[in-house]
PDB file of N, CA and C in Angstrom:
ATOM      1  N   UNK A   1      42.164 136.868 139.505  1.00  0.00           N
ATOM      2  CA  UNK A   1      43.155 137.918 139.337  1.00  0.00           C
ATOM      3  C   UNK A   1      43.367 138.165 137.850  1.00  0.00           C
ATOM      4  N   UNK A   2      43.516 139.419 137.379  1.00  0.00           N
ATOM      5  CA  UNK A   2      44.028 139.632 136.090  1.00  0.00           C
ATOM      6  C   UNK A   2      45.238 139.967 135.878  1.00  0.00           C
ATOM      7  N   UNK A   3      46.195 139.227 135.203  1.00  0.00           N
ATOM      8  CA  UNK A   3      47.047 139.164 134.710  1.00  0.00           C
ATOM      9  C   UNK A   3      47.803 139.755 133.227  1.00  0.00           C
ATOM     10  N   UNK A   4      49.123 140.250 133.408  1.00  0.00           N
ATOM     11  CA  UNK A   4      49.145 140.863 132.225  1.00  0.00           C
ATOM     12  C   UNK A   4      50.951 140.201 131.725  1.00  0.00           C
ATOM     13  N   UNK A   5      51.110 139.580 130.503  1.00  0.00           N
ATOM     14  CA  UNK A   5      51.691 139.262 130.357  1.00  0.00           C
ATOM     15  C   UNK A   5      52.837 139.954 129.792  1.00  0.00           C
ATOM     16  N   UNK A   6      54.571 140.405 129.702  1.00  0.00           N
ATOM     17  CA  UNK A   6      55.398 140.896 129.210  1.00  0.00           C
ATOM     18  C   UNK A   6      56.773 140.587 129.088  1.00  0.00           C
ATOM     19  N   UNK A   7      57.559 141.112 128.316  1.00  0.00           N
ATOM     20  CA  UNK A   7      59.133 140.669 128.430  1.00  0.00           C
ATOM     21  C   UNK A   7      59.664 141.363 129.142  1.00  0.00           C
ATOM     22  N   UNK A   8      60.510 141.077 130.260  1.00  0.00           N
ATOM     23  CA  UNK A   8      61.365 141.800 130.375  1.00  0.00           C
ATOM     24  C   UNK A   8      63.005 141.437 130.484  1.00  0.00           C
ATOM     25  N   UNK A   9      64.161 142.598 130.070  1.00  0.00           N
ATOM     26  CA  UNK A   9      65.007 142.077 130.259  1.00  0.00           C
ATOM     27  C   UNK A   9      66.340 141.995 131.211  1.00  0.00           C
ATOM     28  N   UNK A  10      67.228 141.691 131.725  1.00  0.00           N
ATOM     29  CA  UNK A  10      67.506 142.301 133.334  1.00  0.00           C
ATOM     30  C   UNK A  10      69.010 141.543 132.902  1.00  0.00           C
ATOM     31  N   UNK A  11      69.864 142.606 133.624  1.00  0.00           N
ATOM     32  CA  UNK A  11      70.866 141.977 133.620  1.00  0.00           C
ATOM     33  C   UNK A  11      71.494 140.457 133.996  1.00  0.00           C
ATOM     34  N   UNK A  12      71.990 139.631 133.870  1.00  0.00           N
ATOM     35  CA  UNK A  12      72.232 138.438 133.999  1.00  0.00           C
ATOM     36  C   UNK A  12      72.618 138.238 135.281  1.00  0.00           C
ATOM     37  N   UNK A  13      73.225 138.917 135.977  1.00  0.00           N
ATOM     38  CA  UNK A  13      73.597 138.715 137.458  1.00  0.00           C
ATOM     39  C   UNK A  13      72.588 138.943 137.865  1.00  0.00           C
ATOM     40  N   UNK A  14      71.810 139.914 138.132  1.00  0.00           N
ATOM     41  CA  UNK A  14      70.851 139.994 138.703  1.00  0.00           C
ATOM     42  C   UNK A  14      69.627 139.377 138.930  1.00  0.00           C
ATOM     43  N   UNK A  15      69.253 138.393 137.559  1.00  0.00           N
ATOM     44  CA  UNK A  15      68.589 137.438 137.307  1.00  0.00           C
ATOM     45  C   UNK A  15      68.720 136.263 138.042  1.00  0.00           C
ATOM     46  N   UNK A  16      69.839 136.019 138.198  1.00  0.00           N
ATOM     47  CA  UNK A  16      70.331 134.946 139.001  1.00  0.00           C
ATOM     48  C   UNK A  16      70.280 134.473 140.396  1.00  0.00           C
ATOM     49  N   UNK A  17      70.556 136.178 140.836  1.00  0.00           N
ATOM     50  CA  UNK A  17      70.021 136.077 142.078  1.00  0.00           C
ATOM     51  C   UNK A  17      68.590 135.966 142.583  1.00  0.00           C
ATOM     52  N   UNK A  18      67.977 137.088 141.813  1.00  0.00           N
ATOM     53  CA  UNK A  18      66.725 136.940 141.930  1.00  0.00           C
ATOM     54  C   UNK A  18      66.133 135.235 141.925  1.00  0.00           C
ATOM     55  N   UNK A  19      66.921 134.167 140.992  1.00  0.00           N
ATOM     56  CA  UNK A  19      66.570 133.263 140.683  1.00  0.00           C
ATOM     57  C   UNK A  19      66.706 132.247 142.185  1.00  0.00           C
ATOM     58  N   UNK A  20      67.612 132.261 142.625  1.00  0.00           N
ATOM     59  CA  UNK A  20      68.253 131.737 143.727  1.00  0.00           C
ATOM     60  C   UNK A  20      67.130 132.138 145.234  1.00  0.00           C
ATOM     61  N   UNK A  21      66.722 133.693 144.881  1.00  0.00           N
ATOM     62  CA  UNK A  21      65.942 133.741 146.586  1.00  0.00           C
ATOM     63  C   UNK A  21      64.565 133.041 146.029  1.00  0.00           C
ATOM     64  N   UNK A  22      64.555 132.743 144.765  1.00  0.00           N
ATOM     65  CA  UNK A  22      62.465 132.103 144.694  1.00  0.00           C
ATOM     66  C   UNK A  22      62.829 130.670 145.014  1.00  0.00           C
ATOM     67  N   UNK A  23      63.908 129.974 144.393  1.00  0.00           N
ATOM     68  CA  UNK A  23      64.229 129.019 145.140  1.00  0.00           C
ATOM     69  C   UNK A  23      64.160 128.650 146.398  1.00  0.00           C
ATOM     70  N   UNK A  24      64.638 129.484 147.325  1.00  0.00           N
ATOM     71  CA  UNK A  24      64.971 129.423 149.084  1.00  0.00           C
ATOM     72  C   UNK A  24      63.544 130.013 149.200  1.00  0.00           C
ATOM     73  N   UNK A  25      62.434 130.545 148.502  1.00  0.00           N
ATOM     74  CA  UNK A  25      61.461 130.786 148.671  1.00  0.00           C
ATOM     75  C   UNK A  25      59.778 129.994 148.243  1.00  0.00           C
ATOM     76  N   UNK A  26      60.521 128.759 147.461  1.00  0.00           N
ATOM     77  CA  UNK A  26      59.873 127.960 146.845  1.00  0.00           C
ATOM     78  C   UNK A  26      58.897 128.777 145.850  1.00  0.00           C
ATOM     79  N   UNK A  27      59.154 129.689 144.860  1.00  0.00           N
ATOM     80  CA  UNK A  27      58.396 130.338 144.240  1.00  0.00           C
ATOM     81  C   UNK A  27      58.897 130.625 142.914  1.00  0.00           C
ATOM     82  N   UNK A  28      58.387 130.763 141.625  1.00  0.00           N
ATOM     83  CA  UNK A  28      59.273 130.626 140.327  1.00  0.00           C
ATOM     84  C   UNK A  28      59.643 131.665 140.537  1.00  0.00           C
ATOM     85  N   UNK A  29      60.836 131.905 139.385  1.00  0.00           N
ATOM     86  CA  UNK A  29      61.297 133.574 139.146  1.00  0.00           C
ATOM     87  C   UNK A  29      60.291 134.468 139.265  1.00  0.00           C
ATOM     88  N   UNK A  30      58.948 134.345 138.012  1.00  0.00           N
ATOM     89  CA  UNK A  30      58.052 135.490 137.741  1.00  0.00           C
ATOM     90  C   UNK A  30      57.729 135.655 139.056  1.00  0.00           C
ATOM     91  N   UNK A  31      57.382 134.630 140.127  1.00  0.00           N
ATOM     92  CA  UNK A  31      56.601 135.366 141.369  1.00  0.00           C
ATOM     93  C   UNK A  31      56.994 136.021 142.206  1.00  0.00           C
ATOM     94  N   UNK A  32      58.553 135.381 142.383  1.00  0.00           N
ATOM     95  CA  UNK A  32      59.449 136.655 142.831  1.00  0.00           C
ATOM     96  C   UNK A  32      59.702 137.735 142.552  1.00  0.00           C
ATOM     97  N   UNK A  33      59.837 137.911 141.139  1.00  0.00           N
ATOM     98  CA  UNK A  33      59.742 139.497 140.905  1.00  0.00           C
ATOM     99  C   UNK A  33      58.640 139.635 141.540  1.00  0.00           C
ATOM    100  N   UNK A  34      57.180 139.382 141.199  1.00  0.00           N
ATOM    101  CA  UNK A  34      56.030 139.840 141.545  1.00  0.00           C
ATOM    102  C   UNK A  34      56.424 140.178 142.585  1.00  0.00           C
ATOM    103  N   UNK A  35      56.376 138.936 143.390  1.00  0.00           N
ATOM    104  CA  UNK A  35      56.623 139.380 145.298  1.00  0.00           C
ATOM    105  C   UNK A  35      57.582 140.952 145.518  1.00  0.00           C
ATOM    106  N   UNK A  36      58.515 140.866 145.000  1.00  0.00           N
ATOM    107  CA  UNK A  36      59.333 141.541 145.227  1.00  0.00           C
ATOM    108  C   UNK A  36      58.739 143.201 144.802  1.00  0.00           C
ATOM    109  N   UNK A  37      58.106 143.264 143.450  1.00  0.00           N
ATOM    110  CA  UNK A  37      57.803 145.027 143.325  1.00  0.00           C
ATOM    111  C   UNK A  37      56.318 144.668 144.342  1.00  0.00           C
ATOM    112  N   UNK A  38      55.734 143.511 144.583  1.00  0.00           N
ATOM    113  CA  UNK A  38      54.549 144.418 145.164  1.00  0.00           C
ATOM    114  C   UNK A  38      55.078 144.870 146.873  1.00  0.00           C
ATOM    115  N   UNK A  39      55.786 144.201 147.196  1.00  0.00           N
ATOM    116  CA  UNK A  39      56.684 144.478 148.441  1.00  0.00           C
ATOM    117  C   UNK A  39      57.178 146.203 148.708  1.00  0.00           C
ATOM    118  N   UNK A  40      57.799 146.695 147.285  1.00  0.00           N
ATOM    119  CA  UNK A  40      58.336 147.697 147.211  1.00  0.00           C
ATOM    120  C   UNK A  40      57.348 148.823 147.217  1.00  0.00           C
ATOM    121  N   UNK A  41      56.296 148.168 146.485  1.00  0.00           N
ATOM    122  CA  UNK A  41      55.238 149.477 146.411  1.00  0.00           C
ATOM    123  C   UNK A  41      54.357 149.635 147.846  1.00  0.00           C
ATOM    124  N   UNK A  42      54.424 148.653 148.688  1.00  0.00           N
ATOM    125  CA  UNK A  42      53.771 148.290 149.770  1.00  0.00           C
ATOM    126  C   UNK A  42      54.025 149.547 150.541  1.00  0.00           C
ATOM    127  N   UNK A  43      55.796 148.893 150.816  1.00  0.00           N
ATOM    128  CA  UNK A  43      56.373 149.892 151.915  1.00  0.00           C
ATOM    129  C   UNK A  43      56.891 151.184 151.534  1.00  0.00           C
ATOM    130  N   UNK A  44      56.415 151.525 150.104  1.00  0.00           N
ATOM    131  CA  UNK A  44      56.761 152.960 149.545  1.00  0.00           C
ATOM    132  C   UNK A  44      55.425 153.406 149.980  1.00  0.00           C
ATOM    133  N   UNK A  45      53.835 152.848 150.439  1.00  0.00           N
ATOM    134  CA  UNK A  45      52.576 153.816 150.221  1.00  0.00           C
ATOM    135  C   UNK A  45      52.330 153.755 148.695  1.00  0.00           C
ATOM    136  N   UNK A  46      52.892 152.965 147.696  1.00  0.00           N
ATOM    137  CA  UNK A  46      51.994 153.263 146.483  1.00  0.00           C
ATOM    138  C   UNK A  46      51.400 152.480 145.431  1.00  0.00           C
ATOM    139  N   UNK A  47      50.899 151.039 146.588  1.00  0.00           N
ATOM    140  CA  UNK A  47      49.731 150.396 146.011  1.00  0.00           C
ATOM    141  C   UNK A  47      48.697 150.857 146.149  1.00  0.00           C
ATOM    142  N   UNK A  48      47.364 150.517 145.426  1.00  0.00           N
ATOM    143  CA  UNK A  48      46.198 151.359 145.633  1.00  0.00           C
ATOM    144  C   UNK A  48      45.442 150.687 146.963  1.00  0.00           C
ATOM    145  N   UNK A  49      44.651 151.096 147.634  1.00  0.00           N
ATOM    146  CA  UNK A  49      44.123 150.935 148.942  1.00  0.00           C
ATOM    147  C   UNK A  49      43.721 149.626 148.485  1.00  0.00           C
ATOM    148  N   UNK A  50      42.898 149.251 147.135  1.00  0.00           N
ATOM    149  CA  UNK A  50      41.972 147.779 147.544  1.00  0.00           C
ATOM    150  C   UNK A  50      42.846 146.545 146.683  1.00  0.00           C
ATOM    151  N   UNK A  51      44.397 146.732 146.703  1.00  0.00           N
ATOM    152  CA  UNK A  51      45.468 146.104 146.632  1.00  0.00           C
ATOM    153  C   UNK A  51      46.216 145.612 147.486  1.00  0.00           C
ATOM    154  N   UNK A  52      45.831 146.179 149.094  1.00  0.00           N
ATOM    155  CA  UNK A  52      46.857 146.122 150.389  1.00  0.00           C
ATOM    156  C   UNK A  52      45.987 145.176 150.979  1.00  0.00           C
ATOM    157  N   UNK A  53      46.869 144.374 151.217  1.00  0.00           N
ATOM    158  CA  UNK A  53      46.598 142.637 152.092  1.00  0.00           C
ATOM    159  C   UNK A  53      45.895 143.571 153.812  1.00  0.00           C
TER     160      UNK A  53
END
């Protein structure tokens, strides 16, 4: 997989939570975000076709 590395910055509450479901998900923060926008783009239709599980 290629990977691309960046900052980002997010409000503090929100971080937190986010922090809390990778926990109950056994997954670090970064993968949760991950999980989480590729989730969004999933069920929006706007990953590219040879991206969809």
């Amino acid at each position: 997989m290629n990977e691309k590395r960046f900052t980002l910055r997010m409000n503090a509450e929100l971080f937190e939570l986010i922090k809390q479901t990778a926990e109950k998900n056994k997954r670090s923060t970064a993968k949760e975000i991950e999980f989480i926008l590729e989730d969004f783009l999933k069920r929006n239709n706007l990953l590219p076709d040879n991206q969809k599980e």
